[in-house]
Protein backbone atom coordinates (compact mmCIF):
# COMPACT_ATOMS: atom_id res chain seq x y z
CA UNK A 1 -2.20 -8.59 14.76
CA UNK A 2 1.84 -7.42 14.06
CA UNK A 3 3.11 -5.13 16.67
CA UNK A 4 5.53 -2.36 15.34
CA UNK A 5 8.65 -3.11 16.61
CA UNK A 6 9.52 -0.65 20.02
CA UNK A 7 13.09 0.33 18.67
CA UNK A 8 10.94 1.54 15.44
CA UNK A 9 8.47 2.97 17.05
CA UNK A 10 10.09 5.02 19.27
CA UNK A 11 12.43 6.33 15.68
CA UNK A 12 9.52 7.67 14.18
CA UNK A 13 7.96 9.70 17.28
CA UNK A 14 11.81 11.22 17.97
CA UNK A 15 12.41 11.68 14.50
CA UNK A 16 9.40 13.53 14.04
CA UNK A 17 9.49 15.45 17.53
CA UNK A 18 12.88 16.31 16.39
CA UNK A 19 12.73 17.91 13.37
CA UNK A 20 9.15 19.43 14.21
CA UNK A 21 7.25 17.57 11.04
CA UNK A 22 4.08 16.18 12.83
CA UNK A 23 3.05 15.39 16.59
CA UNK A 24 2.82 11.81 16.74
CA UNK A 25 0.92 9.83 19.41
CA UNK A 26 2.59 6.69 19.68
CA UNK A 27 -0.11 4.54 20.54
CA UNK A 28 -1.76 5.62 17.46
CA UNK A 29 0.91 4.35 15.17
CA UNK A 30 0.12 0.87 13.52
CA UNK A 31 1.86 -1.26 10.54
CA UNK A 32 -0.36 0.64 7.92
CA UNK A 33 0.10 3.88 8.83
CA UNK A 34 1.79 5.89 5.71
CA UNK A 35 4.62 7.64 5.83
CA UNK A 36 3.72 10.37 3.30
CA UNK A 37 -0.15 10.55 4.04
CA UNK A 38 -0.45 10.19 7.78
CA UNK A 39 2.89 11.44 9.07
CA UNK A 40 3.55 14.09 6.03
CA UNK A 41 6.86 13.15 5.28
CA UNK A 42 7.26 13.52 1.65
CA UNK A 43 9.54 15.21 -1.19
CA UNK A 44 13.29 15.76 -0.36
CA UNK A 45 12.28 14.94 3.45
CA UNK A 46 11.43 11.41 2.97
CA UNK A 47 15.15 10.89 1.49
CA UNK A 48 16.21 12.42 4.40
CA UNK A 49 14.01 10.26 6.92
CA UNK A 50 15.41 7.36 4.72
CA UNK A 51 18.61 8.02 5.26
CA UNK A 52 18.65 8.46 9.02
CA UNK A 53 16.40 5.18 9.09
CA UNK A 54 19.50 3.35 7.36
CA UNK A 55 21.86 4.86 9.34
CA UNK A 56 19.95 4.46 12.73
CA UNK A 57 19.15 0.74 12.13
CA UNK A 58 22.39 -0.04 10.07
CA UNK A 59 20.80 -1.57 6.92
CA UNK A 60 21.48 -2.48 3.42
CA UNK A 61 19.79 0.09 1.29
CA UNK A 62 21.87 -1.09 -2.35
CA UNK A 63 18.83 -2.63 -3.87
CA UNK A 64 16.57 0.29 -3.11
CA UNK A 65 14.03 1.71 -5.33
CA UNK A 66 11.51 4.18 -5.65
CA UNK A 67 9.75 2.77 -8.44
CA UNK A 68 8.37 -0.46 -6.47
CA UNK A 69 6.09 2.20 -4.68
CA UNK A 70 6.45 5.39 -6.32
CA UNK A 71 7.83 8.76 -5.13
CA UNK A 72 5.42 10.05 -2.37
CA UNK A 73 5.47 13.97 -3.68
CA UNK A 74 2.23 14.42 -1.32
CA UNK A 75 -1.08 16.43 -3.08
CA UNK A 76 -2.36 19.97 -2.59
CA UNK A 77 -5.81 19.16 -2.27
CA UNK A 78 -4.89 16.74 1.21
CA UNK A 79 -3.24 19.73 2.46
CA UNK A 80 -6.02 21.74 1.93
CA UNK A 81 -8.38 19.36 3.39
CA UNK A 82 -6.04 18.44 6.30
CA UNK A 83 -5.87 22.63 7.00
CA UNK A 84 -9.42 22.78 6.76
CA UNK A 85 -11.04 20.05 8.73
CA UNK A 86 -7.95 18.45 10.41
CA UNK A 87 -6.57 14.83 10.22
CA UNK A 88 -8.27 13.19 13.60
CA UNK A 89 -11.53 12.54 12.22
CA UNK A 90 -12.32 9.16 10.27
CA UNK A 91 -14.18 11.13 7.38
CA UNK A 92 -10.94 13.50 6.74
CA UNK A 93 -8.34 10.08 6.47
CA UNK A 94 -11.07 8.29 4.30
CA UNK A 95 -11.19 11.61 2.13
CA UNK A 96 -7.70 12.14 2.04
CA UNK A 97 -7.67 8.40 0.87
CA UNK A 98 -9.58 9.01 -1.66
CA UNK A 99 -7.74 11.54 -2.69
CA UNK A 100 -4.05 10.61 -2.46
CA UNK A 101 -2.66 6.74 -2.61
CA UNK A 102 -0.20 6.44 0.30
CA UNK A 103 2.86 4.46 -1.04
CA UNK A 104 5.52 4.12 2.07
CA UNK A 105 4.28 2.07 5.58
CA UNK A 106 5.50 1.96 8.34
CA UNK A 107 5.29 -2.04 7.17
CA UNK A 108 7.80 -1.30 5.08
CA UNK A 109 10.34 -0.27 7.26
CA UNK A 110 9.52 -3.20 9.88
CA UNK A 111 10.16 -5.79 7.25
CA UNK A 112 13.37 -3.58 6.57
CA UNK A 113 14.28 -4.04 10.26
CA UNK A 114 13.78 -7.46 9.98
CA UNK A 115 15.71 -8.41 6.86
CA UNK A 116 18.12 -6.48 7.15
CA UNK A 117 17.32 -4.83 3.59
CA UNK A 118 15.78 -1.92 2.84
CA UNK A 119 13.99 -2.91 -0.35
């Protein structure tokens, strides 16, 4: 199994810690954890987690497009069951699954480091 890449990694734990969105473990981050589901980065935020990923990792971001995965604008009914019961146990994520389609990995952005290309 595909490793996220350390520089990455360690990107989305400060950026998060920074800017106070969600405590992320580390260790618990993998390729297909989403960006807008399991880290809550969504509406005008994820442009602005976008743009510091470009910036941070100096990539080509011309070809860019929200419409190959849709504009993560999060759902009401996750947040309610995320305030209710939490987001640790295996029952809530399925739920919240269920629920909301995630759109944005983290495999995303790895194949973004990689290329070069943010597409």
């Amino acid at each position: 199994m595909e490793e996220i890449l350390p520089p990455l990694k360690e990107f989305i734990v400060d950026y998060c810690n920074r800017y106070k969105l969600h405590h992320v473990d580390p260790g618990s981050l993998s390729l297909d954890t989403s960006i807008d589901l399991d880290l809550d980065i969504f509406d005008i935020e994820i442009d602005l987690f976008l743009a510091d990923f470009v910036d941070q990792f100096k990539l080509d971001q011309s070809k860019f497009t929200w419409y190959k995965y849709g504009y993560p604008k999060g759902s009401t009914r996750v947040r309610i069951i995320k305030t209710m019961f939490g987001y640790n146990s295996t029952w809530v994520k399925q739920l919240a699954k269920y629920c909301y389609e995630p759109k944005f990995k983290v495999r995303h952005l790895q194949e973004a480091v990689k290329t070069g290309r943010l597409l």
